[in-house]
N, C-alpha and C. Protein backbone atom coordinates (compact mmCIF):
# COMPACT_ATOMS: atom_id res chain seq x y z
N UNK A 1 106.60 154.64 161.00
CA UNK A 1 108.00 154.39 161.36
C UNK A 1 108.59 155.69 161.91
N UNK A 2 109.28 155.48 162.89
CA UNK A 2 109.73 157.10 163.52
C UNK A 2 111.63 156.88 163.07
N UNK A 3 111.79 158.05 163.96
CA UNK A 3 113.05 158.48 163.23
C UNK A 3 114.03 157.16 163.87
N UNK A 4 114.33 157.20 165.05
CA UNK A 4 114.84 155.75 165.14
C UNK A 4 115.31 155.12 164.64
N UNK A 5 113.61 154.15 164.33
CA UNK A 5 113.98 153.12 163.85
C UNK A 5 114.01 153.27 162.23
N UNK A 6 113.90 154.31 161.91
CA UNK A 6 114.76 154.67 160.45
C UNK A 6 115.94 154.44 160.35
N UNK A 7 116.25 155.18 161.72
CA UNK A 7 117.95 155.52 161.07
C UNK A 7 118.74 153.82 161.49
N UNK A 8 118.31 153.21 162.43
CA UNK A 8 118.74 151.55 162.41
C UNK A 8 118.86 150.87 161.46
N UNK A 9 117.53 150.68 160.62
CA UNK A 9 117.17 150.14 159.57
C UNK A 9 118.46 151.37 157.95
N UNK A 10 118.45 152.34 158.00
CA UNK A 10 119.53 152.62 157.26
C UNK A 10 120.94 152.26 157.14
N UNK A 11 121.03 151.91 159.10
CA UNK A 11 122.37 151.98 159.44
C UNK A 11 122.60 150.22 159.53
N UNK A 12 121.86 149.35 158.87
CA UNK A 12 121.54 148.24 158.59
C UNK A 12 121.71 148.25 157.28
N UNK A 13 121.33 149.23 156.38
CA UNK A 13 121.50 148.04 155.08
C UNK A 13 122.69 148.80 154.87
N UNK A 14 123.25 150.22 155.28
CA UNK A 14 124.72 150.98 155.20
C UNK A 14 125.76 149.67 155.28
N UNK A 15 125.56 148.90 156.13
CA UNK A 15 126.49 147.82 156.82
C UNK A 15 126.14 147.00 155.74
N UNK A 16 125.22 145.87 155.31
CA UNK A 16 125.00 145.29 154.16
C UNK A 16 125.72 145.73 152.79
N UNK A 17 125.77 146.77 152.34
CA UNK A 17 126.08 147.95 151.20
C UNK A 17 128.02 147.41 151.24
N UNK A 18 127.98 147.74 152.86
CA UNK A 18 129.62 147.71 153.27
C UNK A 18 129.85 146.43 152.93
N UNK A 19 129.14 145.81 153.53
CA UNK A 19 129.99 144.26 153.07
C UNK A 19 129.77 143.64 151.70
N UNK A 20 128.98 143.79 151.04
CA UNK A 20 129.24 143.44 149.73
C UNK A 20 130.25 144.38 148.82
N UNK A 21 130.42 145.31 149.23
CA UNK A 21 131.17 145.91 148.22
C UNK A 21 132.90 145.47 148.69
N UNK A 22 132.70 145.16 149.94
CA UNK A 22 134.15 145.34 150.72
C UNK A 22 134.62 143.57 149.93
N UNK A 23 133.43 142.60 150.76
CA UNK A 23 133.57 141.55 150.40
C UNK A 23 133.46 140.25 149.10
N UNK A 24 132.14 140.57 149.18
CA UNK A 24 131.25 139.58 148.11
C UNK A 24 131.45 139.98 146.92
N UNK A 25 131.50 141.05 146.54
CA UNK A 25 131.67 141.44 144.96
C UNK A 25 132.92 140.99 144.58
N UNK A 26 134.02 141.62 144.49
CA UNK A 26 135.14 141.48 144.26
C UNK A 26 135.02 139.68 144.05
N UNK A 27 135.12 138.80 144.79
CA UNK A 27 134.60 137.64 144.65
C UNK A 27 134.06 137.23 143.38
N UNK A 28 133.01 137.82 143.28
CA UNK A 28 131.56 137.21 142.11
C UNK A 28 132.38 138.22 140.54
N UNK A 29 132.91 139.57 140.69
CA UNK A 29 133.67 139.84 139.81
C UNK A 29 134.92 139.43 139.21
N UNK A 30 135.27 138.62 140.07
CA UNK A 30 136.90 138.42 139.71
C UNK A 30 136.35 137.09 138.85
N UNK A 31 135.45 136.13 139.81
CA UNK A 31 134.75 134.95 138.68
C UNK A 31 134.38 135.00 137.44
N UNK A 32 133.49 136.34 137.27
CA UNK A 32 132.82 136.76 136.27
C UNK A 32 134.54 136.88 135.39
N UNK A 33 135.22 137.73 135.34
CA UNK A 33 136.37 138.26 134.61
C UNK A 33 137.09 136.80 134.27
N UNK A 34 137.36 135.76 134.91
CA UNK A 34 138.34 134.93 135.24
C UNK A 34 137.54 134.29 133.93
N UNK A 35 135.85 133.96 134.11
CA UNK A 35 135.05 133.24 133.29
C UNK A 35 135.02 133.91 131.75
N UNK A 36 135.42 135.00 131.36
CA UNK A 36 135.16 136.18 130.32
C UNK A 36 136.35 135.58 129.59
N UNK A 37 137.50 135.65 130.90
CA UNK A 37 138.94 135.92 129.75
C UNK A 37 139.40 134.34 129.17
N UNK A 38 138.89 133.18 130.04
CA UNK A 38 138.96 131.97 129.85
C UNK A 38 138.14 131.35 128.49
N UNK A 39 136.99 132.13 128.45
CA UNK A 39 136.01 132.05 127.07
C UNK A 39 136.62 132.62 125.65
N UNK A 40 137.81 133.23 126.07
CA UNK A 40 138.50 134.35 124.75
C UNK A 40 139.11 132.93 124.50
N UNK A 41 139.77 132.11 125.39
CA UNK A 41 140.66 130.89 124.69
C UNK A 41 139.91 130.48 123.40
N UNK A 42 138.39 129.59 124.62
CA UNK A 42 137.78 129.23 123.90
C UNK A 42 136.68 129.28 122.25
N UNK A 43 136.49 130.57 122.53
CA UNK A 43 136.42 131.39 121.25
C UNK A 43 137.19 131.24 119.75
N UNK A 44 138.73 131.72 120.72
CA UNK A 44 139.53 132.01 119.69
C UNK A 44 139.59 133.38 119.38
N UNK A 45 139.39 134.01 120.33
CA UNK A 45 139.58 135.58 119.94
C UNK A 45 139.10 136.49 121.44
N UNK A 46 139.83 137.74 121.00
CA UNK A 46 139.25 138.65 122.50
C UNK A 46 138.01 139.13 122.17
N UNK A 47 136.89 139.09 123.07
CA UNK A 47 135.89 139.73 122.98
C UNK A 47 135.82 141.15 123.76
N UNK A 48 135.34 142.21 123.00
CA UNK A 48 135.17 143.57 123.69
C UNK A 48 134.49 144.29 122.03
N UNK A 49 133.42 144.67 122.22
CA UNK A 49 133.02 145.22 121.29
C UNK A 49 133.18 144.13 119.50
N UNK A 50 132.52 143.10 120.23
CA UNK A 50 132.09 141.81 119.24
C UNK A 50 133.70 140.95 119.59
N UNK A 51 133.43 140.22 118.86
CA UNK A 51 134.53 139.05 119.10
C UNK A 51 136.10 139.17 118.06
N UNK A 52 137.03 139.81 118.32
CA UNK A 52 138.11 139.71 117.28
C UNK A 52 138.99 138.51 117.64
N UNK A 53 138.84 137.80 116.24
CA UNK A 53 139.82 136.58 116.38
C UNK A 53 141.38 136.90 116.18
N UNK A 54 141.95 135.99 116.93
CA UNK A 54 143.27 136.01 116.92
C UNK A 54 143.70 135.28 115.51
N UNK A 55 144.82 136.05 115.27
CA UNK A 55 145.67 135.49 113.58
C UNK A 55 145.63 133.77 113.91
N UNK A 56 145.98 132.75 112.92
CA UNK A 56 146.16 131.57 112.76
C UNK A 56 147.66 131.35 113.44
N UNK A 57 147.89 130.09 113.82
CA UNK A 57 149.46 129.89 114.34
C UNK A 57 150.39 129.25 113.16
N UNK A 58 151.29 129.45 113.23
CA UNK A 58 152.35 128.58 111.83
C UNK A 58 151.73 126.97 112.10
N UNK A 59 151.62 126.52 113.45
CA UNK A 59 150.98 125.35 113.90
C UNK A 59 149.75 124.72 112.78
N UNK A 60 149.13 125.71 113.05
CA UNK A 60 147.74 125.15 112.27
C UNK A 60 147.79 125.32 110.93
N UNK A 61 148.82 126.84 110.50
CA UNK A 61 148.70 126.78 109.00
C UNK A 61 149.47 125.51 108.10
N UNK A 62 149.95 124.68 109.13
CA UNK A 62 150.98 123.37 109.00
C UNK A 62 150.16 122.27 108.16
N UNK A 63 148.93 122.47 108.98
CA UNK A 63 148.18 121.04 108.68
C UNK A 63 148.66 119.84 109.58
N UNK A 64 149.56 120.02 110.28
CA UNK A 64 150.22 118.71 110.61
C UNK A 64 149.15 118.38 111.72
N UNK A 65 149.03 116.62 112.20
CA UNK A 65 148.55 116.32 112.86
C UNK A 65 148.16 117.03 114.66
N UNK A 66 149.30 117.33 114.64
CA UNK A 66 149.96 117.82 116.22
C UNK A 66 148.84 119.12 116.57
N UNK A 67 148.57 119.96 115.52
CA UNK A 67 147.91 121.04 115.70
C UNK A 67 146.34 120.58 115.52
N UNK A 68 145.76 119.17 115.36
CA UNK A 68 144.11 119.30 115.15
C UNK A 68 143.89 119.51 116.65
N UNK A 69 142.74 120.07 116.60
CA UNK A 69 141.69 120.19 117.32
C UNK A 69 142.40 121.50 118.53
N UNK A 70 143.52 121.73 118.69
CA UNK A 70 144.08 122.70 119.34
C UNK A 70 143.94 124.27 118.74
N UNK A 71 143.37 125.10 118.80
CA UNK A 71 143.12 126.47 118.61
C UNK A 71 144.65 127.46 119.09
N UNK A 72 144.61 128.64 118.58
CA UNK A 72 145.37 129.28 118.77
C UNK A 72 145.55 129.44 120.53
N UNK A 73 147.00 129.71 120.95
CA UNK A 73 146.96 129.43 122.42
C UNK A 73 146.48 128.59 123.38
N UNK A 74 145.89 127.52 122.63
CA UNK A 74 145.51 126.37 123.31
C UNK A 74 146.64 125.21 123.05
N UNK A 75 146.15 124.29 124.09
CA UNK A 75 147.51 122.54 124.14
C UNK A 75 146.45 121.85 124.75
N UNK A 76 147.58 120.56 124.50
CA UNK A 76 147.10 119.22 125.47
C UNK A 76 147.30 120.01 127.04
N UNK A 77 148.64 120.63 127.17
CA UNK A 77 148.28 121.10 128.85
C UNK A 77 147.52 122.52 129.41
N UNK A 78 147.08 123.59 128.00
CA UNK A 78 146.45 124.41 128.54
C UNK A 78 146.81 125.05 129.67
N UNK A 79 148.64 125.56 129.80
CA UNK A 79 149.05 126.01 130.85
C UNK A 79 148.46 127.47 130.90
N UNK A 80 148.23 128.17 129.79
CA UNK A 80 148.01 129.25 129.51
C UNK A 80 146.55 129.77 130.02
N UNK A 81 145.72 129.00 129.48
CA UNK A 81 144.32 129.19 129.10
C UNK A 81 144.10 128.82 131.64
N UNK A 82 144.56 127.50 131.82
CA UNK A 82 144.53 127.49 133.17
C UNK A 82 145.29 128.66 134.11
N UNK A 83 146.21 129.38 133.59
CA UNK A 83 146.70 129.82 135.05
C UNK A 83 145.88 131.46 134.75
N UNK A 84 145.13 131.99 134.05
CA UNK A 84 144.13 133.03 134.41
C UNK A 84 143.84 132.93 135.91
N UNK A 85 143.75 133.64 136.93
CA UNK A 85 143.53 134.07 138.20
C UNK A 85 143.21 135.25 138.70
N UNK A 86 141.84 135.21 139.73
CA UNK A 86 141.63 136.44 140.09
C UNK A 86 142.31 136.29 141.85
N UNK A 87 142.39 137.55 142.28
CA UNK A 87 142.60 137.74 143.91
C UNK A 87 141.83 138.87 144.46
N UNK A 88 141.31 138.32 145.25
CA UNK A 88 139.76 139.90 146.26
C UNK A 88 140.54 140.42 146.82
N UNK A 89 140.27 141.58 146.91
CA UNK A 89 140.71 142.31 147.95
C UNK A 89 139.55 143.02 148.91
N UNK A 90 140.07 143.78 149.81
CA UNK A 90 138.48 145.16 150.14
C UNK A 90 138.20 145.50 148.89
N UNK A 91 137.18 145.75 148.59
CA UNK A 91 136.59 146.30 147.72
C UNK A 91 137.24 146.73 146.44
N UNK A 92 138.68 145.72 146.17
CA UNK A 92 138.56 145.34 145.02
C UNK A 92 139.21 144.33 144.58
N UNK A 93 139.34 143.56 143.24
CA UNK A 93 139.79 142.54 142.83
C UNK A 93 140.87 142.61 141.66
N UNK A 94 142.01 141.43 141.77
CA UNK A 94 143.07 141.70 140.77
C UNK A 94 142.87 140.48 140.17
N UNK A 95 142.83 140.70 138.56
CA UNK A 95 142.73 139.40 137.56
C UNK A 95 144.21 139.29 136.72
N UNK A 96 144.68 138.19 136.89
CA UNK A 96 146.21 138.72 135.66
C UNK A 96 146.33 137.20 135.61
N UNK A 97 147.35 137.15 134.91
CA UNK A 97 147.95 135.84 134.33
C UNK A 97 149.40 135.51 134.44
N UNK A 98 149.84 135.18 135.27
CA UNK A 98 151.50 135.27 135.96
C UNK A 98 152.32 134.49 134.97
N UNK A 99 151.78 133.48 133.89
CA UNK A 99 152.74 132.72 133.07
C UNK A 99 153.85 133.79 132.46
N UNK A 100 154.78 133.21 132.16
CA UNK A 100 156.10 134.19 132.49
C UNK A 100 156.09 134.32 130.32
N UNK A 101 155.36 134.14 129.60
CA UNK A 101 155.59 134.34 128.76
C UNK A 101 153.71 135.20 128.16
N UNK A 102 152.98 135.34 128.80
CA UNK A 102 151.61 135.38 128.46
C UNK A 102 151.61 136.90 128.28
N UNK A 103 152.43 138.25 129.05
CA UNK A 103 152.30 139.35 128.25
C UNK A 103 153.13 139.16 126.64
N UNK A 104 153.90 138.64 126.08
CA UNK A 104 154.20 138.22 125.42
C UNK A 104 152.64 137.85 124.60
N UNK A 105 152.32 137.13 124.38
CA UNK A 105 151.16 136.84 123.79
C UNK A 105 149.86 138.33 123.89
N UNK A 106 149.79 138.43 125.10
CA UNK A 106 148.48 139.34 125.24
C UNK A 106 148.77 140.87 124.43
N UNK A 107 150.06 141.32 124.55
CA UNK A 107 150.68 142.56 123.49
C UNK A 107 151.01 142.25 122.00
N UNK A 108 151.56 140.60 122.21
CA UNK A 108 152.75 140.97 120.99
C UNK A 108 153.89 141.27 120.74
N UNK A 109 155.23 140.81 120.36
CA UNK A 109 156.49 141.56 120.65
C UNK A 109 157.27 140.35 119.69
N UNK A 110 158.48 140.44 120.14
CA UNK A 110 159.73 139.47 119.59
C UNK A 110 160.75 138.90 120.85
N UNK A 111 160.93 138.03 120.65
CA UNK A 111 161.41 137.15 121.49
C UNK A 111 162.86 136.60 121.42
N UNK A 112 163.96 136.29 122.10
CA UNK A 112 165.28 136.20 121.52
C UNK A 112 165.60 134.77 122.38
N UNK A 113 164.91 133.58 122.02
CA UNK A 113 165.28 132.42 122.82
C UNK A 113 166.78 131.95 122.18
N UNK A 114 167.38 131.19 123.39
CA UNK A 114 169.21 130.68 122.90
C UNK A 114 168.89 129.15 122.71
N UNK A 115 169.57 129.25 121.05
CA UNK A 115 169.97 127.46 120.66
C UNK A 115 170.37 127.05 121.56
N UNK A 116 169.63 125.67 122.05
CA UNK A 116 171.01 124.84 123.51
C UNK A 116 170.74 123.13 122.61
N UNK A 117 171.89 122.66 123.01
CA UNK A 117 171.77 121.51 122.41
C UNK A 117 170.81 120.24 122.77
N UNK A 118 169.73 120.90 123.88
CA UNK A 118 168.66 119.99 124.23
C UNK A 118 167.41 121.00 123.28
N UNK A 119 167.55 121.88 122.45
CA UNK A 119 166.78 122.09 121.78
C UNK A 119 167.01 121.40 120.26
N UNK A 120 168.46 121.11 120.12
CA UNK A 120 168.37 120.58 118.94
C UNK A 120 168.28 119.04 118.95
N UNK A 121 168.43 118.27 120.09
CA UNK A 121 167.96 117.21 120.15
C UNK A 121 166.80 117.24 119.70
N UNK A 122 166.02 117.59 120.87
CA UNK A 122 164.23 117.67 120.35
C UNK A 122 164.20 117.99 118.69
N UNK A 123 164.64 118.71 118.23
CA UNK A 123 164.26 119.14 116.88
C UNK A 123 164.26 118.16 116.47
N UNK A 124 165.78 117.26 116.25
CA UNK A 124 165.53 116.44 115.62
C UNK A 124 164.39 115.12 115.74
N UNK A 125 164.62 115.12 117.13
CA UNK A 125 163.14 113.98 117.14
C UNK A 125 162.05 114.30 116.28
N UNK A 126 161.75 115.57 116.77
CA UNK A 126 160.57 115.78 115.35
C UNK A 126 160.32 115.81 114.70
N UNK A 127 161.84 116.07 113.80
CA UNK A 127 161.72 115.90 112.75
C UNK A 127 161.55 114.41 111.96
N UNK A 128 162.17 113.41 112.83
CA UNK A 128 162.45 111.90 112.44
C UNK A 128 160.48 111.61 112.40
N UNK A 129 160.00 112.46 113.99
CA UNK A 129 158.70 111.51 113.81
C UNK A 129 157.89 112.61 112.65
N UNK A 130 157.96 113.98 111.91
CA UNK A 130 157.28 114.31 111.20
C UNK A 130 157.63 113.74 110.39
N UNK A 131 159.09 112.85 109.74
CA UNK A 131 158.86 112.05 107.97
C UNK A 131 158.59 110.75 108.59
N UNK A 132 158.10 110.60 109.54
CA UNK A 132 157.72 109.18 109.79
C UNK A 132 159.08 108.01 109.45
N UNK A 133 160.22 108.10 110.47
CA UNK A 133 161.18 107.36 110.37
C UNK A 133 161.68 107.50 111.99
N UNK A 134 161.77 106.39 112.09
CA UNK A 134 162.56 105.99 113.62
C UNK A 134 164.04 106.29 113.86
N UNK A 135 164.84 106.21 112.72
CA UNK A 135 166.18 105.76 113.04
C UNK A 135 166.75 107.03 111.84
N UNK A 136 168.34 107.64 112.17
CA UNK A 136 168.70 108.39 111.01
C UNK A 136 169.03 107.56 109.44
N UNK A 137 168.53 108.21 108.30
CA UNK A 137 168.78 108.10 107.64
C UNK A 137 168.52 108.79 106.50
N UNK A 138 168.82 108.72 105.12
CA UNK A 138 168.99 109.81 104.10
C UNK A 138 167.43 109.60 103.66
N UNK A 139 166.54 111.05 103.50
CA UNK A 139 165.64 110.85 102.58
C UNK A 139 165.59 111.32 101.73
N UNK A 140 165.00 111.26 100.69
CA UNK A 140 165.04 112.28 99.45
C UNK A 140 164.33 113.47 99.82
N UNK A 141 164.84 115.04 98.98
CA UNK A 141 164.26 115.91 99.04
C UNK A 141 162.76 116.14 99.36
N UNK A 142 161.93 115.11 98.27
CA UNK A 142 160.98 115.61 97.43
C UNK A 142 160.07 114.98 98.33
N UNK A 143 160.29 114.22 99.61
CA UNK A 143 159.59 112.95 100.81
C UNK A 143 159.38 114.35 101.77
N UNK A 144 160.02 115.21 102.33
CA UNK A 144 160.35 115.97 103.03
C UNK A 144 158.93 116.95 103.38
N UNK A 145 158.47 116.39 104.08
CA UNK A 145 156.85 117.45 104.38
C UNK A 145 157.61 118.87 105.09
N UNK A 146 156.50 119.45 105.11
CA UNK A 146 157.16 120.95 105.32
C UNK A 146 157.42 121.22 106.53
N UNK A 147 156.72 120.47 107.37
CA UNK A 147 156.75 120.34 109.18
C UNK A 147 158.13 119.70 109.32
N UNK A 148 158.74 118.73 108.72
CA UNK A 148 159.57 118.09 108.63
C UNK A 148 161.04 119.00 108.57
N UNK A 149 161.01 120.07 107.09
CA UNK A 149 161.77 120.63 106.92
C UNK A 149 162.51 122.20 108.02
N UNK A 150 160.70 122.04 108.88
CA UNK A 150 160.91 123.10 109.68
C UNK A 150 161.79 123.09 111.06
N UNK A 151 161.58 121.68 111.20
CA UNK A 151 162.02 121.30 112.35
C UNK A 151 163.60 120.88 112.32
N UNK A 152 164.21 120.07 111.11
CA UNK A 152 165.34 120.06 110.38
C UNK A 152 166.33 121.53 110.34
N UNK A 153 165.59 122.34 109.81
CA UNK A 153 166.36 123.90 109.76
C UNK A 153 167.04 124.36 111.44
N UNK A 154 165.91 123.92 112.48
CA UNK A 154 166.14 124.26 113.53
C UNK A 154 167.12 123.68 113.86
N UNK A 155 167.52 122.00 113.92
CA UNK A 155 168.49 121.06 114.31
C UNK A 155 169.63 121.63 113.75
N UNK A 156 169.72 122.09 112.62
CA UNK A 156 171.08 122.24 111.86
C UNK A 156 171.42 123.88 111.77
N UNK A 157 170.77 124.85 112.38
CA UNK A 157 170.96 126.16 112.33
C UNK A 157 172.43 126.44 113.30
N UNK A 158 172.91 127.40 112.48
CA UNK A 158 174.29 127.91 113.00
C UNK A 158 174.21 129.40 114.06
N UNK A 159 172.83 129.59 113.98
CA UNK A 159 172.56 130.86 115.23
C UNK A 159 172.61 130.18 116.33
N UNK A 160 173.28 131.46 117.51
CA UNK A 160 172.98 131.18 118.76
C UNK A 160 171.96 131.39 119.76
N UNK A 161 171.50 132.53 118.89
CA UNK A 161 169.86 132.92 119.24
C UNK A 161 169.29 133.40 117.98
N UNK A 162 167.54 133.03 118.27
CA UNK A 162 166.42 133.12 117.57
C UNK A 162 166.14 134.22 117.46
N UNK A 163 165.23 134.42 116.23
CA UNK A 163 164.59 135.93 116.69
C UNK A 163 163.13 134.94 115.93
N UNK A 164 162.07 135.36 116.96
CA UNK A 164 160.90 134.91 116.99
C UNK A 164 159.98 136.06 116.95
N UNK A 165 159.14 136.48 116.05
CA UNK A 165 157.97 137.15 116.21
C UNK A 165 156.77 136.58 116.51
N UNK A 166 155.68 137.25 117.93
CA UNK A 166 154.86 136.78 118.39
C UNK A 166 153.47 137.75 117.71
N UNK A 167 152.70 136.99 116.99
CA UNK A 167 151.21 138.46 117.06
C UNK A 167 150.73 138.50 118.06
N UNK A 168 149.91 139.72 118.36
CA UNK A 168 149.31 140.10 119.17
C UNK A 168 148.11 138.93 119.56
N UNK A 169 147.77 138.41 120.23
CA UNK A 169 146.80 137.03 120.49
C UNK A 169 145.96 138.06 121.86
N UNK A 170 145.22 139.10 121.92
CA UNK A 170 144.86 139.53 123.07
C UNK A 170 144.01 138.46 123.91
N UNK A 171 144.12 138.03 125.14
CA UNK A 171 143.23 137.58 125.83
C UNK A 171 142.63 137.59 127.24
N UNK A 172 143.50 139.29 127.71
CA UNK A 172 142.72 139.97 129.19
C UNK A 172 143.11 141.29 128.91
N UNK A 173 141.93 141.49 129.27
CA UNK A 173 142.37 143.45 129.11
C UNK A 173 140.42 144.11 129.39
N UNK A 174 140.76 145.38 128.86
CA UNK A 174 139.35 146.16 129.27
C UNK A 174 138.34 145.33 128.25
N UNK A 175 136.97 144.96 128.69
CA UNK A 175 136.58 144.39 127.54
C UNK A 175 135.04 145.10 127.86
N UNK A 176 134.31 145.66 126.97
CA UNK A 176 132.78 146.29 126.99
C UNK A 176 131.52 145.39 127.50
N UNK A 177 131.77 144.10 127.11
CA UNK A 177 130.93 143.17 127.08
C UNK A 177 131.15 142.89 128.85
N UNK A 178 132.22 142.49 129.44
CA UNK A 178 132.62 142.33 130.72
C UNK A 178 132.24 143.26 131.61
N UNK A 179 132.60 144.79 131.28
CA UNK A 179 132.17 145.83 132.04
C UNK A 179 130.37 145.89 132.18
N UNK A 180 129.66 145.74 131.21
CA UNK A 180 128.36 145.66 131.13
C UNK A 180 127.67 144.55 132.26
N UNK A 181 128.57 143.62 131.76
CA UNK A 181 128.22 142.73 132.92
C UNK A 181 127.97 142.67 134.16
N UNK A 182 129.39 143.43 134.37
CA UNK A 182 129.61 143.59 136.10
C UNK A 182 128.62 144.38 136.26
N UNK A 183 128.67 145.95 135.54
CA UNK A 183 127.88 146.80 136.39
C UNK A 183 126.33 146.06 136.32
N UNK A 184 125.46 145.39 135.64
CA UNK A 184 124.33 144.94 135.89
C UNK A 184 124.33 143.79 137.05
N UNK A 185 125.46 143.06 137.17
CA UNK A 185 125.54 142.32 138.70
C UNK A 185 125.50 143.44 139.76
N UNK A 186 126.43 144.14 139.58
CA UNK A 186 126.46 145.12 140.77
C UNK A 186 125.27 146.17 141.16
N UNK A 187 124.69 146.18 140.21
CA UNK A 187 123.28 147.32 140.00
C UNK A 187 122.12 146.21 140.35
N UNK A 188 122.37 145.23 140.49
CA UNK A 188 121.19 143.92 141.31
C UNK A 188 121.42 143.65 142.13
N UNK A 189 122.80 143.82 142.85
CA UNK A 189 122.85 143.08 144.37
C UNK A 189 122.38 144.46 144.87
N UNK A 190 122.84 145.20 144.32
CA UNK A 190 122.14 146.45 145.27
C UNK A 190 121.04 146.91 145.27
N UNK A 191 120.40 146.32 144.45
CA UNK A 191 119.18 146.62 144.77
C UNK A 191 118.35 145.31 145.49
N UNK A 192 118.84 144.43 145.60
CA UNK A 192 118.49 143.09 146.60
C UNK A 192 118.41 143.77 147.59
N UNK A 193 119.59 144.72 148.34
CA UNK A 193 120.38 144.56 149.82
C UNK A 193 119.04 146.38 149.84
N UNK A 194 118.61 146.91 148.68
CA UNK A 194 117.57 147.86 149.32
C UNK A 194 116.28 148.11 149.16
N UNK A 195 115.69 146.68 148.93
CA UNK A 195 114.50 146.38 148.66
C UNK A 195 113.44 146.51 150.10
């Protein structure tokens, strides 16, 4: 092989090198990440240096029906766990989660939502369907399940705002297991593109 067609064949896979890093990766990484942080739902905890589960929700420590089979940060609509998103760029990629309450969850903090009287409607519905009664009426104390009573406190509270504490529920951030990942994808395409 002479010098030439060396330097073609360099200036060939240089260009290959370019476009995966510019293009294709970012792509196959943002998947990889999108697939990582979507598995923390499923888990039940952030993974990075083994798996830490997230605390229990008042939900589940309820027992009540409403919470089986739903895990911490999970629902019937899974707005949370769905709007994870990556975006490519050149040669690199952005993963985040735009739900307007999800740093909230991913840090941890306190929250100051305002009583409105379509919140205490709802309360009370729930509360009618947690003692299992359709229509108002008096029950005794001692009938009063605890889901029941929780939802009751809310209907009849004299604040105008809440104070809500959120735990920390991490579920995107730096994770060891993820980084390992990538770099062994990225340490194989490149060596595909200089075989």
């Amino acid at each position: 092989m002479n010098i030439k067609d060396f330097s073609a064949s360099l200036k060939a896979k240089q260009k290959e090198l370019d476009t995966l890093m510019r293009r294709e990766l970012p792509i196959k990484v943002g998947r990889m990440a999108k697939d990582h942080y979507q598995d923390n739902f499923r888990k039940g905890g952030f993974v990075n240096g083994g798996l830490q589960r997230w605390p229990q929700t008042k939900r589940q420590n309820s027992g009540s029906k409403s919470a089986a089979g739903y895990g911490p940060l999970l629902s019937r609509r899974n707005h949370l766990f769905s709007s994870v998103k990556y975006t490519p760029g050149d040669y690199c990629v952005r993963v985040a989660n735009d739900v307007e309450y999800a740093p909230l969850h991913n840090w941890g903090g306190e929250t100051h939502p305002t009583v409105t009287p379509r919140m205490r409607k709802f309360a009370w519905a729930m509360y009618y369907k947690a003692v299992g009664k359709r229509k108002k009426g008096k029950t005794r104390q001692g009938e009063l399940p605890p889901e029941g009573g929780m939802w009751k406190g809310l209907a009849l509270t004299r604040k105008k705002k809440l104070k809500v504490k959120i735990p920390q529920r991490q579920f995107i951030g730096e994770s060891t297991e993820l980084n390992k990942q990538i770099r062994q994808t990225v340490e194989a395409e490149i060596r595909n593109i200089l075989k």
